[in-house]
Protein backbone atom coordinates (compact mmCIF):
# COMPACT_ATOMS: atom_id res chain seq x y z
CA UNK A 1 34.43 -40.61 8.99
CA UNK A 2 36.07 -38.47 6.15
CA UNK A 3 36.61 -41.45 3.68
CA UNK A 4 37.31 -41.41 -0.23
CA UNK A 5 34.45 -41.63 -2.53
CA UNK A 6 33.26 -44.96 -3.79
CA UNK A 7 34.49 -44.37 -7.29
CA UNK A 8 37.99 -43.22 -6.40
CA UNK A 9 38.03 -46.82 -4.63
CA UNK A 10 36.49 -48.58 -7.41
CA UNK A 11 38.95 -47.49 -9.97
CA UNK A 12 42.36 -48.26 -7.67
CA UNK A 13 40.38 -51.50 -7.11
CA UNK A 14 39.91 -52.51 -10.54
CA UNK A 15 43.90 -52.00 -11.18
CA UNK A 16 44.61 -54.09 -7.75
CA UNK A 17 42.44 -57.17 -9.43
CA UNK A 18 45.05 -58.69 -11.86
CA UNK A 19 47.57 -58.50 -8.87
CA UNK A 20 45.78 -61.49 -7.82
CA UNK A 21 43.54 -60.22 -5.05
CA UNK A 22 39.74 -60.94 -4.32
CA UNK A 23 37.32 -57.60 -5.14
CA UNK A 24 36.74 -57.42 -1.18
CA UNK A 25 41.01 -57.01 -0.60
CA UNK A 26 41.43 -54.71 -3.56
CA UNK A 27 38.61 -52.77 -2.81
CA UNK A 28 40.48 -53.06 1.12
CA UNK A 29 43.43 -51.95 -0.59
CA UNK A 30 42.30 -49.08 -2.35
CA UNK A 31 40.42 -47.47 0.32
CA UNK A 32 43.60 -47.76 3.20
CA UNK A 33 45.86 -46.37 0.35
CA UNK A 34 43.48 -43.41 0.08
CA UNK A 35 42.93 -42.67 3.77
CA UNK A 36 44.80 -40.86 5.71
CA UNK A 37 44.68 -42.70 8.65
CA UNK A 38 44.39 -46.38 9.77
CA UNK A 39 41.20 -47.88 9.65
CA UNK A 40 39.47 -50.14 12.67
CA UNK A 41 37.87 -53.62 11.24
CA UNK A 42 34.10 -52.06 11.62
CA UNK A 43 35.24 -48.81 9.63
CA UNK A 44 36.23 -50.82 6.56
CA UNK A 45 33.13 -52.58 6.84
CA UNK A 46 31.02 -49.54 7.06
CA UNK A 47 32.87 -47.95 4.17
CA UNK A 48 32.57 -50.84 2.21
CA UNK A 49 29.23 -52.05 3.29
CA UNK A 50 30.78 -55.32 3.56
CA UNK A 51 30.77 -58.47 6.17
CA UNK A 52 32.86 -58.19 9.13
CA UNK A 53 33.61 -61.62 8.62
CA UNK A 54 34.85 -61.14 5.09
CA UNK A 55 36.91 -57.67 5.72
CA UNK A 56 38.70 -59.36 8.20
CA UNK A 57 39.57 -62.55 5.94
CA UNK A 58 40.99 -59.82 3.76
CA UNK A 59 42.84 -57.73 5.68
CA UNK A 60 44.70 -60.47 7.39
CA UNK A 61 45.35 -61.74 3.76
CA UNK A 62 46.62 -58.43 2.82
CA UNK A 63 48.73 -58.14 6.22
CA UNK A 64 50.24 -61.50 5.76
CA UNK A 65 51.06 -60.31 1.95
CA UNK A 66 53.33 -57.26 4.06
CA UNK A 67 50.47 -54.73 2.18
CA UNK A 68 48.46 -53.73 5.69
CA UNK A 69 50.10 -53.18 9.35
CA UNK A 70 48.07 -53.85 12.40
CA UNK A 71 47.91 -50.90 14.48
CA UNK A 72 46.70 -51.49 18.12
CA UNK A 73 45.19 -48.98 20.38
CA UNK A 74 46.67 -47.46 23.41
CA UNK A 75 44.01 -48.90 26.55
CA UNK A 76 42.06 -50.89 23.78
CA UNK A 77 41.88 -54.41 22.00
CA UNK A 78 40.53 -52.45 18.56
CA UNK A 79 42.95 -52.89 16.13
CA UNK A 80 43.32 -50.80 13.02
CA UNK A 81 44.79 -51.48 9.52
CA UNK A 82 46.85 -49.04 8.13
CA UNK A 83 48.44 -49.28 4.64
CA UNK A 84 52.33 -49.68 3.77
CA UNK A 85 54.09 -46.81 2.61
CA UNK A 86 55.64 -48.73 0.25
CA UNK A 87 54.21 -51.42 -2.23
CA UNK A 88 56.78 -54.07 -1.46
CA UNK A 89 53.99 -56.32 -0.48
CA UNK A 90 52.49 -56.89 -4.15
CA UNK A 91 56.05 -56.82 -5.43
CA UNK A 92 57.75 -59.19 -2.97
CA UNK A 93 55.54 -62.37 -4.97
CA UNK A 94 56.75 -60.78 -8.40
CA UNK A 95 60.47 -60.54 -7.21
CA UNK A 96 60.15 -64.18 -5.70
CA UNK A 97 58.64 -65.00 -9.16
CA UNK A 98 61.25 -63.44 -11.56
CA UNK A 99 64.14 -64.67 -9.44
CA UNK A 100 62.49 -68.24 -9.84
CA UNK A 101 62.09 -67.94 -13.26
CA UNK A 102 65.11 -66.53 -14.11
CA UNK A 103 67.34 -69.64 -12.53
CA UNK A 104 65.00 -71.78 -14.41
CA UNK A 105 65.89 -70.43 -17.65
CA UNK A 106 69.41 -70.47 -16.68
CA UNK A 107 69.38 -74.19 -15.95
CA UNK A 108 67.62 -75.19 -19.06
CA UNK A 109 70.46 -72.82 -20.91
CA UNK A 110 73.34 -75.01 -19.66
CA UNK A 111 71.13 -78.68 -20.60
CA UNK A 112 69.79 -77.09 -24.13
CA UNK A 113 71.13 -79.27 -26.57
CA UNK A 114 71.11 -76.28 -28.99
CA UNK A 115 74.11 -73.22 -28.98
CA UNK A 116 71.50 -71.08 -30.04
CA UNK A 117 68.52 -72.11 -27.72
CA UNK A 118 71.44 -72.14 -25.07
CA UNK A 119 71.97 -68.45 -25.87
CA UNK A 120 68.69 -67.49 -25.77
CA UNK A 121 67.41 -68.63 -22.54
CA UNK A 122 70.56 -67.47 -21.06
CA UNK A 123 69.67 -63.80 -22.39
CA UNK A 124 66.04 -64.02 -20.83
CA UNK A 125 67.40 -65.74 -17.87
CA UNK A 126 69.86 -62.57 -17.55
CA UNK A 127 66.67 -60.21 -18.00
CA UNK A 128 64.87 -61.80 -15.69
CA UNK A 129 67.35 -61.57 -12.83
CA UNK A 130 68.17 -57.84 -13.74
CA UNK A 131 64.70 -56.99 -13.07
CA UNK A 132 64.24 -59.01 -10.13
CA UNK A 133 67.24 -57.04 -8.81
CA UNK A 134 66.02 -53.63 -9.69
CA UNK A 135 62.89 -54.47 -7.69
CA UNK A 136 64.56 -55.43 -4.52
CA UNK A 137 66.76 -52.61 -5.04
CA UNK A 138 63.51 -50.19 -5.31
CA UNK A 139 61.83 -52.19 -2.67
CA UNK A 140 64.53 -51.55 -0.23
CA UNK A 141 64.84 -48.24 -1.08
CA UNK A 142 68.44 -47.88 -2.60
């Protein structure tokens, strides 16, 4: 198997960590987003050198977080993991996050006892939901 070397992975690894994911799903991550090709359970685990048991704890974390796609086999129960083309996986929590946040700040605008606190959180509130709207926008490809 023609896979990418071990420090290529490492380094996309080390910028998936603060995203929230365990080492074993960024270093999952990293190596599907450098493949070419989808990936069965027991070739992450021998590029890896990782459990079975704990690659597939991560790649059906990373598949329920819209990052990996099953792929089945034609005449086979193998599946294989395949990356997104598109990051909206990672992003989706952010936009859920920044859309959250950005109410919040909205409703403690209108009960701020304070014109100029009032102001204020309405202007991050505003921020907030601009960016949160650029992101869908990006995720969704307009």
């Amino acid at each position: 198997m023609l896979s990418p070397d071990a420090k290529s992975i490492e380094e996309l690894a080390a910028i998936l960590l603060p995203m929230g994911l365990t080492p074993i799903e960024a270093r999952i991550q990293a190596l599907l987003t450098l493949h070419p090709e989808p990936l069965s359970l027991d070739e992450l685990v021998e590029a890896l050198n990782v459990s079975k048991s704990s690659a597939s704890v991560a790649a059906r974390e990373l598949e329920r977080h819209g990052s990996l796609q099953r792929f089945s086999e034609a005449g086979s129960k193998r599946i294989r993991y395949g990356i997104m083309d598109r990051g909206g996986g990672f992003l989706a929590a952010q936009v859920n996050f920044l859309g959250a946040f950005g109410s919040a700040l909205h409703k403690q605008a209108r009960a701020a006892q304070s014109r100029k606190t009032a102001a204020r959180l309405k202007r991050m509130g505003d921020f907030y939901l601009r960016v949160r709207d650029a992101l869908e926008g990006a995720i969704e490809g307009e």
